[in-house]
N, C-alpha and C. Protein backbone atom coordinates (compact mmCIF):
# COMPACT_ATOMS: atom_id res chain seq x y z
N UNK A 1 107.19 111.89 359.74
CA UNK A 1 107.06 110.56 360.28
C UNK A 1 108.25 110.27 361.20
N UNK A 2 107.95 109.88 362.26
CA UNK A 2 109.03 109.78 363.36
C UNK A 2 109.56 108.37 363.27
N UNK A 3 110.79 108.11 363.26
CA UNK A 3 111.78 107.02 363.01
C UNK A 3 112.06 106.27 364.77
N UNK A 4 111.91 104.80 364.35
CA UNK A 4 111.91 103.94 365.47
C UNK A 4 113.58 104.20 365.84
N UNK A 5 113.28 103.62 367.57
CA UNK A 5 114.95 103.75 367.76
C UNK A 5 115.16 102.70 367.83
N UNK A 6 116.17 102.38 367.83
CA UNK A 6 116.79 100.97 367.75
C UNK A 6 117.96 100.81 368.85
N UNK A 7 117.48 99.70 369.81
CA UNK A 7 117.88 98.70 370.98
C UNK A 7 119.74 98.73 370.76
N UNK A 8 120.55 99.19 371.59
CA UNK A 8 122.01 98.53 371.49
C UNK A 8 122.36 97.15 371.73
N UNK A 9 122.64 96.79 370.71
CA UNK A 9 122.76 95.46 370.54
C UNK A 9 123.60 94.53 371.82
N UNK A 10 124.71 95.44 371.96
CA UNK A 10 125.85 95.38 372.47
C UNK A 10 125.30 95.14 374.48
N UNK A 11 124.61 96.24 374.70
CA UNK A 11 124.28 96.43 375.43
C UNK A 11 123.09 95.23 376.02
N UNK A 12 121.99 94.72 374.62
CA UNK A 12 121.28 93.80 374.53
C UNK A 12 122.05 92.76 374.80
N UNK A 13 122.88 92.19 374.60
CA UNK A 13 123.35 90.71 375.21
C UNK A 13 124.49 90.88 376.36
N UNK A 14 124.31 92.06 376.78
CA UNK A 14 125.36 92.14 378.70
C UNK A 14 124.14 92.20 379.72
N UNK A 15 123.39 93.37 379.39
CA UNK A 15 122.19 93.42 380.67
C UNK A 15 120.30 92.69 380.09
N UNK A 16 119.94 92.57 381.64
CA UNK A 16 118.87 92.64 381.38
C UNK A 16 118.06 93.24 382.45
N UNK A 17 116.77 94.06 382.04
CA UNK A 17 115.92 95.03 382.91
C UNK A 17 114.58 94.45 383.52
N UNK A 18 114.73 94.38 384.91
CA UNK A 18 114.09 93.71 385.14
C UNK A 18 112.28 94.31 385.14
N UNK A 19 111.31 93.75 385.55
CA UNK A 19 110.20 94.62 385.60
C UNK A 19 109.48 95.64 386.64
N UNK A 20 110.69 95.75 387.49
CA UNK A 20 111.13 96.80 388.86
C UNK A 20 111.99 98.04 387.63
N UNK A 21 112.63 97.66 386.71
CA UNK A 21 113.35 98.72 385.92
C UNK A 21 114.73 98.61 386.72
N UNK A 22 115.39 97.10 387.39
CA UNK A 22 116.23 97.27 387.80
C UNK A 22 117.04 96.36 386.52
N UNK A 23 118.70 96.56 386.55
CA UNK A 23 119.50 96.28 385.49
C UNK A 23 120.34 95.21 385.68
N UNK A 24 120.38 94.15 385.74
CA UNK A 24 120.83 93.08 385.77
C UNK A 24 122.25 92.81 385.31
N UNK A 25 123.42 91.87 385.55
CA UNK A 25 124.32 91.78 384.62
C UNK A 25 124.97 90.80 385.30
N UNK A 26 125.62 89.91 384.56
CA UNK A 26 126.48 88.92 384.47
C UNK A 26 127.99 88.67 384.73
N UNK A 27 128.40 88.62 385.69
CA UNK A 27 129.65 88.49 386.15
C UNK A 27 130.46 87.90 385.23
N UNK A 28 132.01 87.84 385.34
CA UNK A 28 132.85 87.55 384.25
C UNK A 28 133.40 85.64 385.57
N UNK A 29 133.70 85.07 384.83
CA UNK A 29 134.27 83.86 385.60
C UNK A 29 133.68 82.51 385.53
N UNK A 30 132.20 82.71 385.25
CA UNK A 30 131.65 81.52 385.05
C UNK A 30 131.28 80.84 383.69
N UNK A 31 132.19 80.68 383.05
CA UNK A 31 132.04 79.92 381.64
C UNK A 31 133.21 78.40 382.06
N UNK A 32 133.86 78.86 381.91
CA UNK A 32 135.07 77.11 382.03
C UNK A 32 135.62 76.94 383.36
N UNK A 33 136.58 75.73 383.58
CA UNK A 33 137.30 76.07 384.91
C UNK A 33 136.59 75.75 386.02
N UNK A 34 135.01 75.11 385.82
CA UNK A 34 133.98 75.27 387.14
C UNK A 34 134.24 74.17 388.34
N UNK A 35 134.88 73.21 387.68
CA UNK A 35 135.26 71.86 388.73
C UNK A 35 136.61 72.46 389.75
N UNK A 36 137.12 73.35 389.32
CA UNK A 36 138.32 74.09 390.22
C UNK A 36 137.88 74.99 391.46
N UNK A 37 136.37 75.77 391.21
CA UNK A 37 136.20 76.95 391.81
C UNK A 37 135.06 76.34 392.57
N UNK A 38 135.08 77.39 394.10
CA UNK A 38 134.27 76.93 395.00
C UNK A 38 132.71 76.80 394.85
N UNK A 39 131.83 76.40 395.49
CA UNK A 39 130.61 76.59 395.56
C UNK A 39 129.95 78.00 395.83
N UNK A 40 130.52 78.84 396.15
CA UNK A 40 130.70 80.06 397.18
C UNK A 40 130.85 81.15 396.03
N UNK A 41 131.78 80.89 395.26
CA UNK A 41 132.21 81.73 394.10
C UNK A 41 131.23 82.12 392.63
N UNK A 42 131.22 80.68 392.83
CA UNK A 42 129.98 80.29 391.59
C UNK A 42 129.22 80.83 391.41
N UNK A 43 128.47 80.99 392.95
CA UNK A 43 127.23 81.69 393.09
C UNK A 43 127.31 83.25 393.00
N UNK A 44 128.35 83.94 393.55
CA UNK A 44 128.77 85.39 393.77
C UNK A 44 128.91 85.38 391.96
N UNK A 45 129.42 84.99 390.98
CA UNK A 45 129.44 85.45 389.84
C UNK A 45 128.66 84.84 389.03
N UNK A 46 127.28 85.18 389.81
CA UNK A 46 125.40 84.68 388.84
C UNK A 46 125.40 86.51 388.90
N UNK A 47 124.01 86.55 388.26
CA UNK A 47 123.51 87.90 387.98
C UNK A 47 123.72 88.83 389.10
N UNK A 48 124.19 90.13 388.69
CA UNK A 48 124.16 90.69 389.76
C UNK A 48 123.38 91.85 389.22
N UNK A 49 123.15 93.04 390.61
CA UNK A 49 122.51 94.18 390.03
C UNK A 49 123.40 95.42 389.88
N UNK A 50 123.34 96.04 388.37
CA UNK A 50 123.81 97.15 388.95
C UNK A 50 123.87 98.22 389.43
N UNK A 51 124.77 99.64 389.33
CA UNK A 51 124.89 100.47 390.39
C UNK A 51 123.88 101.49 390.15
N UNK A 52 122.86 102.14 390.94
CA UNK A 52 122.24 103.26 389.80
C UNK A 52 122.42 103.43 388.99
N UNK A 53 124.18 104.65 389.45
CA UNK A 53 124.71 105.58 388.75
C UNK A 53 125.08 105.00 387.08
N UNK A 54 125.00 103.92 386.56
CA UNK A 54 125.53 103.33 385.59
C UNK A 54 124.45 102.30 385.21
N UNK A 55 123.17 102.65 385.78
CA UNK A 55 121.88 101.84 385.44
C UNK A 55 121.41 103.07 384.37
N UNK A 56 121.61 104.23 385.10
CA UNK A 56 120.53 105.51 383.79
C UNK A 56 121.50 105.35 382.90
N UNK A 57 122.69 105.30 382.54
CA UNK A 57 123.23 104.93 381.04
C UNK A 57 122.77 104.17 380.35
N UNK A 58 122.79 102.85 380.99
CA UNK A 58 122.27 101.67 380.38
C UNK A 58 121.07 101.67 380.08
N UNK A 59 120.16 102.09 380.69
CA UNK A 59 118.84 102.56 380.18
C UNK A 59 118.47 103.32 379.00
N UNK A 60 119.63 104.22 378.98
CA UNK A 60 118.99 104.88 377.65
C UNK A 60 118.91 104.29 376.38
N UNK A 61 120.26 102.64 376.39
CA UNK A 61 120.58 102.19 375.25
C UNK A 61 119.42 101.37 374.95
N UNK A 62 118.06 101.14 376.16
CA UNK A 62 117.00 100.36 375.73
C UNK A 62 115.81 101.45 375.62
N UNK A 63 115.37 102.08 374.43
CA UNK A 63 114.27 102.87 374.01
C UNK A 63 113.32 102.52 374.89
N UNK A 64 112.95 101.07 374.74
CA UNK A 64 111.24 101.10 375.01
C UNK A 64 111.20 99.96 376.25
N UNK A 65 112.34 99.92 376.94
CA UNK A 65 112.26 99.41 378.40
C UNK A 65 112.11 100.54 378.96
């Protein structure tokens, strides 16, 4: 009987895959501090995509994406 794999958790709350199979991720900067920083900035640290080369890693940590 073949054993389920199980999702990295870790990995589960940094990225998300989109339904292109592209890898999503969250810039560091936008939690506090937001009345200080530009309009310009804000936006540059929303989701970004990432690099291939470090998308097939991240992929493997999601089995059944």
């Amino acid at each position: 009987m073949a054993h389920k794999l199980k999702t990295h958790k870790g990995a589960q709350k940094r990225f998300k895959i989109t339904k292109k199979k592209k890898v999503i991720f969250g810039k560091a900067g936008n939690n506090h501090l937001l009345t200080n920083k530009w309009k310009n900035n804000k936006a540059y640290v929303s989701g970004k995509e990432l690099h291939v080369s470090f998308a097939k890693k991240v992929k493997d940590l999601f089995p059944y994406n």
